[in-house]
N, C-alpha and C. Protein backbone atom coordinates (compact mmCIF):
# COMPACT_ATOMS: atom_id res chain seq x y z
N UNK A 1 -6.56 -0.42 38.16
CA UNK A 1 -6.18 -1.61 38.86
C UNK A 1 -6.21 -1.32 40.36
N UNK A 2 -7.17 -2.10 40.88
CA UNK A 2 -7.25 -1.98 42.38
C UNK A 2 -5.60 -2.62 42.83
N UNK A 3 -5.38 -3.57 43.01
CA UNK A 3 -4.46 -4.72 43.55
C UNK A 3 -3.26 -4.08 43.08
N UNK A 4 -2.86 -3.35 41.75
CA UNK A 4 -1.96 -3.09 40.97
C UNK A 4 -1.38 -3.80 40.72
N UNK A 5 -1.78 -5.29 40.76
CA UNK A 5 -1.12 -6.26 39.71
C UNK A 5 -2.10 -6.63 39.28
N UNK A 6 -1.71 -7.23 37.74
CA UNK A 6 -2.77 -7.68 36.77
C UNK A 6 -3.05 -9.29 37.63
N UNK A 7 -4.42 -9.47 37.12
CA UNK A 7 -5.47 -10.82 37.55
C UNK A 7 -5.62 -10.99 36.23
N UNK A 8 -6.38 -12.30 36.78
CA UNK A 8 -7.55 -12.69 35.58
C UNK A 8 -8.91 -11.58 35.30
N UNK A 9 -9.01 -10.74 35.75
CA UNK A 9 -9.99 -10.17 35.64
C UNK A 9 -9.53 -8.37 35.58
N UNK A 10 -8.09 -8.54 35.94
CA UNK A 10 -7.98 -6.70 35.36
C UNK A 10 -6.88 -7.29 34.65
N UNK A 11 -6.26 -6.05 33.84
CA UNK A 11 -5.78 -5.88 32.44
C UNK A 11 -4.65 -4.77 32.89
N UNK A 12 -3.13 -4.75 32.75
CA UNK A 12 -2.77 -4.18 33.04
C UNK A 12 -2.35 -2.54 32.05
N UNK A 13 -2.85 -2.09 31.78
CA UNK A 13 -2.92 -0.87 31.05
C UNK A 13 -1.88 0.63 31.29
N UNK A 14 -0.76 0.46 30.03
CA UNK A 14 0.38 1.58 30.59
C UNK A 14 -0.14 2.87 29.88
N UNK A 15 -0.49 3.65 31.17
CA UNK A 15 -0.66 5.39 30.10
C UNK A 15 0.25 5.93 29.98
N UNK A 16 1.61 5.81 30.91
CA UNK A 16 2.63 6.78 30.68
C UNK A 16 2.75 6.28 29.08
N UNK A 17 3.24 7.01 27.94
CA UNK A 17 3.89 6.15 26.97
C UNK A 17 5.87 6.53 26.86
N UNK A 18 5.97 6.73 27.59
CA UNK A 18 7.46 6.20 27.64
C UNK A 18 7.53 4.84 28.08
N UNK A 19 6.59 4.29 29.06
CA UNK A 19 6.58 3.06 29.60
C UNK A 19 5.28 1.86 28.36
N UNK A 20 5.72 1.73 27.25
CA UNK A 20 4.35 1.09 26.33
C UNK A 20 4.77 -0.65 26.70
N UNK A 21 4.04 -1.17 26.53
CA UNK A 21 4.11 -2.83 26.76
C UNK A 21 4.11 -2.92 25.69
N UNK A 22 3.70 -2.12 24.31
CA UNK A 22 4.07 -2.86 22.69
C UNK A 22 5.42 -3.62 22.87
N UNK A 23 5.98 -4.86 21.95
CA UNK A 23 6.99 -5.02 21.72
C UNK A 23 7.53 -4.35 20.33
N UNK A 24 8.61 -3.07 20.79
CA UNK A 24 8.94 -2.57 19.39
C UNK A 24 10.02 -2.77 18.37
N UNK A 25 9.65 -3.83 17.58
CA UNK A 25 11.09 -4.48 16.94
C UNK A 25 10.99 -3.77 15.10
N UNK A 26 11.78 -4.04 14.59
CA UNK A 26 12.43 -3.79 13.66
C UNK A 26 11.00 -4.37 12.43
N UNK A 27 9.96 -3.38 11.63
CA UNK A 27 9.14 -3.74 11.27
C UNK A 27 9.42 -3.64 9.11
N UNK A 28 8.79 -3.87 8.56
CA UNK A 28 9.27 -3.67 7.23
C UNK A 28 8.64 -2.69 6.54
N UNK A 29 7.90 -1.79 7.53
CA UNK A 29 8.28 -0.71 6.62
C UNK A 29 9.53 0.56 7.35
N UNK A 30 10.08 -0.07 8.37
CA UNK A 30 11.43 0.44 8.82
C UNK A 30 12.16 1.01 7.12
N UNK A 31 12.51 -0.33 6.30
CA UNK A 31 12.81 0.11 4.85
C UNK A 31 12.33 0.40 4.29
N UNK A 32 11.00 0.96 3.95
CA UNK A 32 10.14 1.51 3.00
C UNK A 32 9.91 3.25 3.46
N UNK A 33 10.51 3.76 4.69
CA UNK A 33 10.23 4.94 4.62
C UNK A 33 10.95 5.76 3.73
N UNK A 34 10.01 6.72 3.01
CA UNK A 34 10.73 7.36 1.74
C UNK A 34 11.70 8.59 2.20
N UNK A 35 12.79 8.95 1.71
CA UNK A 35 13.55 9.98 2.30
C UNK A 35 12.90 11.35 1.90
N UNK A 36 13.55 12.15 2.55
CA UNK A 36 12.96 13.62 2.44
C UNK A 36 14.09 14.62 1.91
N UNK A 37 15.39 14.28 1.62
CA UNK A 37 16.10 15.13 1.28
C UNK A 37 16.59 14.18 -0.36
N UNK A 38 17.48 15.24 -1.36
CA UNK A 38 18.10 14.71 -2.36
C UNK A 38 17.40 15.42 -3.57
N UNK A 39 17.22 14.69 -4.94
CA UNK A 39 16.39 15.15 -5.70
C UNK A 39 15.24 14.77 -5.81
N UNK A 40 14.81 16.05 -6.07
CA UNK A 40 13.17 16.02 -5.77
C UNK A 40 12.07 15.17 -6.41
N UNK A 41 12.57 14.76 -7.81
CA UNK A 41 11.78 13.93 -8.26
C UNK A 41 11.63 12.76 -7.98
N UNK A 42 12.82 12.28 -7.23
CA UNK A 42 13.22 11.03 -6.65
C UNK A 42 12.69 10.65 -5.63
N UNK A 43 12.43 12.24 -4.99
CA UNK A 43 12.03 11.81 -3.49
C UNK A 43 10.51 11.72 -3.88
N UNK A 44 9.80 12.34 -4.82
CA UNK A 44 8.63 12.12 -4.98
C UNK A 44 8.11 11.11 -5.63
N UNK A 45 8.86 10.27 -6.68
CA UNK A 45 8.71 9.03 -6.46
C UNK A 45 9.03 8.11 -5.55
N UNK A 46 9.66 8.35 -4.49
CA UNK A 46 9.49 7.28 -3.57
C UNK A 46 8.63 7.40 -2.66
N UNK A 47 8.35 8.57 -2.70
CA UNK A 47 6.48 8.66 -1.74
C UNK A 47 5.65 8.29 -2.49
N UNK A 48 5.56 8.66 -3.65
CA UNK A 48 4.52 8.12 -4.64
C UNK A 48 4.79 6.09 -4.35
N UNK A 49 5.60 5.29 -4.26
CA UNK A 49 6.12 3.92 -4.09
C UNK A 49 5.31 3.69 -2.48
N UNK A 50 5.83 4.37 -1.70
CA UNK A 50 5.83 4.54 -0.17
C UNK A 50 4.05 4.40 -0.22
N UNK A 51 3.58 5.47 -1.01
CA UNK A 51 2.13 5.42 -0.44
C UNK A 51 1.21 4.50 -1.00
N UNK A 52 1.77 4.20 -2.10
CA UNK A 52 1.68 2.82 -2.85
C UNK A 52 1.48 1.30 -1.93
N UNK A 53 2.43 1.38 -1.41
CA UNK A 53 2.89 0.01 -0.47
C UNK A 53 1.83 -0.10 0.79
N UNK A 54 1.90 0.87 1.37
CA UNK A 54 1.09 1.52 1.95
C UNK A 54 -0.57 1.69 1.55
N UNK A 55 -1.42 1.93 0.68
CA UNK A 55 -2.38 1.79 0.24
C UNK A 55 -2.86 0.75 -0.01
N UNK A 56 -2.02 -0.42 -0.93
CA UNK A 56 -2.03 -1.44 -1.05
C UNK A 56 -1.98 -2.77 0.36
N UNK A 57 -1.43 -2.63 1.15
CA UNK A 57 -1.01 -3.76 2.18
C UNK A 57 0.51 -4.38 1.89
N UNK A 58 1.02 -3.70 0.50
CA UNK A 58 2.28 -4.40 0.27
C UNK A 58 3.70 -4.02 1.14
N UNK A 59 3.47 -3.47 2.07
CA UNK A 59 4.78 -3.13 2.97
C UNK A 59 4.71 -4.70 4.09
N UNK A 60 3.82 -5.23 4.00
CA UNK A 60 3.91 -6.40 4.82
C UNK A 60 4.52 -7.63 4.70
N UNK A 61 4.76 -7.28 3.18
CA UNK A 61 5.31 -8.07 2.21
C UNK A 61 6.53 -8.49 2.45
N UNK A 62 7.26 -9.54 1.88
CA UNK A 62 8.91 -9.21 2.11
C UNK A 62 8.95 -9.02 0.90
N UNK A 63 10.44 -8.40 0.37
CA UNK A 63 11.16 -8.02 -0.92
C UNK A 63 10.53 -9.41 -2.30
N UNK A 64 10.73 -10.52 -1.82
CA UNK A 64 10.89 -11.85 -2.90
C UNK A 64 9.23 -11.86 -3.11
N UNK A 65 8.19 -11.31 -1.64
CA UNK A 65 6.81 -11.80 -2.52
C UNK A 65 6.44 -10.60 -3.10
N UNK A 66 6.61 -9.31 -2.84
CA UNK A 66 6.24 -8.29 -3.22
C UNK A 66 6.45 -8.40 -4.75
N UNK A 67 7.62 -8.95 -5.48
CA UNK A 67 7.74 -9.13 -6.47
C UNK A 67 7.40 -9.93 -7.35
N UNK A 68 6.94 -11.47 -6.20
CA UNK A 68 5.85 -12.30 -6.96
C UNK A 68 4.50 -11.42 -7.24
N UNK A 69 4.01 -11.08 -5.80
CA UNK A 69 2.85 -10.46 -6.49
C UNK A 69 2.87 -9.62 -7.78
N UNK A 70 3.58 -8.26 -7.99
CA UNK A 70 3.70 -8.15 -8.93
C UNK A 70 3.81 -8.85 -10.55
N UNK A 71 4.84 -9.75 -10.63
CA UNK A 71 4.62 -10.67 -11.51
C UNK A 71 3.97 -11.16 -11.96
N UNK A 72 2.78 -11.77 -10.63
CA UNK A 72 1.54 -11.86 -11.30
C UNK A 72 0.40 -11.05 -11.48
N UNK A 73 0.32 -9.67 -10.80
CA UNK A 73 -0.82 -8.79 -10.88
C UNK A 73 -0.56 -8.16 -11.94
N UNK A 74 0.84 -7.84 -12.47
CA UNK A 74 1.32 -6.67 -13.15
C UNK A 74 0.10 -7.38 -14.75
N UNK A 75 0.57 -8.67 -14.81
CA UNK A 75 0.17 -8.69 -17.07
C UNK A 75 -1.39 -8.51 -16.61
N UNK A 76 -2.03 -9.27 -15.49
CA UNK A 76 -3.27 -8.41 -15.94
C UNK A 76 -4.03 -7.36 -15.61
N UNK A 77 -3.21 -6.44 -14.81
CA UNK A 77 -3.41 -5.08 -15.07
C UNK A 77 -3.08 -4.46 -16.57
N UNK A 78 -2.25 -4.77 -17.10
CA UNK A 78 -2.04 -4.54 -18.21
C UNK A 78 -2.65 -4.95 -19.31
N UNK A 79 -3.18 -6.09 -19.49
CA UNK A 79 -4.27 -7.16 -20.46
C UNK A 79 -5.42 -6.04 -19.86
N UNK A 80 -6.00 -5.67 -18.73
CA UNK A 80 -7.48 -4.70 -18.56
C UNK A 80 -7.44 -3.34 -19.33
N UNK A 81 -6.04 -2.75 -18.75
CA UNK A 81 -6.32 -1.23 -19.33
C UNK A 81 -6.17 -1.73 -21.20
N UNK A 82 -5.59 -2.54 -21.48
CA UNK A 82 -5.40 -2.94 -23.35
C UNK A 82 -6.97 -2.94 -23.57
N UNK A 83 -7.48 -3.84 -22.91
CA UNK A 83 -8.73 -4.09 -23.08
C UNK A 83 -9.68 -3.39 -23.17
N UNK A 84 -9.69 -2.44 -21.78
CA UNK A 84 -10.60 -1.19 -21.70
C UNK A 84 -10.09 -0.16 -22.92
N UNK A 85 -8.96 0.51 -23.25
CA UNK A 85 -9.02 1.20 -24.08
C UNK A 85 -9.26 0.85 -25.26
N UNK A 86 -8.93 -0.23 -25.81
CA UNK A 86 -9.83 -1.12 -26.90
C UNK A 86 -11.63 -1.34 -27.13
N UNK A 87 -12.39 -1.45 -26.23
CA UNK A 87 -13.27 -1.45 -25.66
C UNK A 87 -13.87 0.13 -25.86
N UNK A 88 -13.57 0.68 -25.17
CA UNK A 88 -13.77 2.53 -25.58
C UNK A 88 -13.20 3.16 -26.94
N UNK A 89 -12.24 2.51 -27.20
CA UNK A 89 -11.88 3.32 -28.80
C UNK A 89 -13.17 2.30 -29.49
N UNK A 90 -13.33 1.28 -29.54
CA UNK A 90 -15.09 0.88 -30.33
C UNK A 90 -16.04 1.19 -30.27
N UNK A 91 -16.14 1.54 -29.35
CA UNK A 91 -17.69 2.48 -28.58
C UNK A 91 -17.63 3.23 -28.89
N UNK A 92 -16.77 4.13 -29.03
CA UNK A 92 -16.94 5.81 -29.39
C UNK A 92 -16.89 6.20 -31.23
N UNK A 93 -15.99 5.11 -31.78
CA UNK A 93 -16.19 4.90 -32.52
C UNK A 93 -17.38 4.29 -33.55
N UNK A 94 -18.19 3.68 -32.89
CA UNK A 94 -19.28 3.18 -33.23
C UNK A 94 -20.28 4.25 -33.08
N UNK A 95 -20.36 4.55 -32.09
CA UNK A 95 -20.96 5.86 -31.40
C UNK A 95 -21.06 6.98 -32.49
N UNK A 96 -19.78 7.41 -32.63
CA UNK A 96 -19.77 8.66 -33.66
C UNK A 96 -20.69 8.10 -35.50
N UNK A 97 -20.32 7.14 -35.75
CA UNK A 97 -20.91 6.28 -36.77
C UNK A 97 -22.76 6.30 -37.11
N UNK A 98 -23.11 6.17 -35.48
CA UNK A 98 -24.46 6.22 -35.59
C UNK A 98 -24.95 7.42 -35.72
N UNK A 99 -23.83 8.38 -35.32
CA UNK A 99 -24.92 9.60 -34.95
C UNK A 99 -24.82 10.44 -36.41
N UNK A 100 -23.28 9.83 -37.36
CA UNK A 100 -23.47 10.58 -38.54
C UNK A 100 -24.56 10.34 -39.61
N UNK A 101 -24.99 9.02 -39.31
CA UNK A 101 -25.81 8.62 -40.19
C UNK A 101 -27.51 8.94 -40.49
């Protein structure tokens, strides 16, 4: 910045970062960070959840849709894998059938 105030045509840009122009408020995955102390299996399921939420886009979520979504993603994730392993126990089964014959 020549002028050192922002124009229409410069952009005022903070490098110190103690000084950031982000506004930093209270975000939702503030509650989703998984703890690091306690029991261990616990804590590793909640990273396993954490990276979940995280992988997915669902930390953007609030609590009430995160659980709609679920509600509705969950039966047909569940109706696919029924399906697929149904699907593969016939095939292989069929499979083995042809080749005894």
């Amino acid at each position: 910045l020549e002028s050192g105030k922002p124009g229409p045509n410069n952009i005022a840009i903070s490098i110190n970062p103690l000084k950031s122009n982000m506004a930093l408020t209270k975000t939702n995955t503030d509650a989703l960070c998984p703890p690091t102390t306690g029991n261990p299996i616990v804590v590793w399921a909640k990273k396993m959840k954490y990276r979940y939420y995280l992988w997915t886009g669902l930390y953007m979520l609030e609590t009430h849709e995160r659980l709609a979504f679920h509600v509705v993603v969950g039966p047909i994730v569940v109706a696919f894998c029924l399906y697929a392993s149904v699907f593969v126990r016939g095939f292989t089964s069929g499979w083995a059938n042809v080749s005894m014959e």
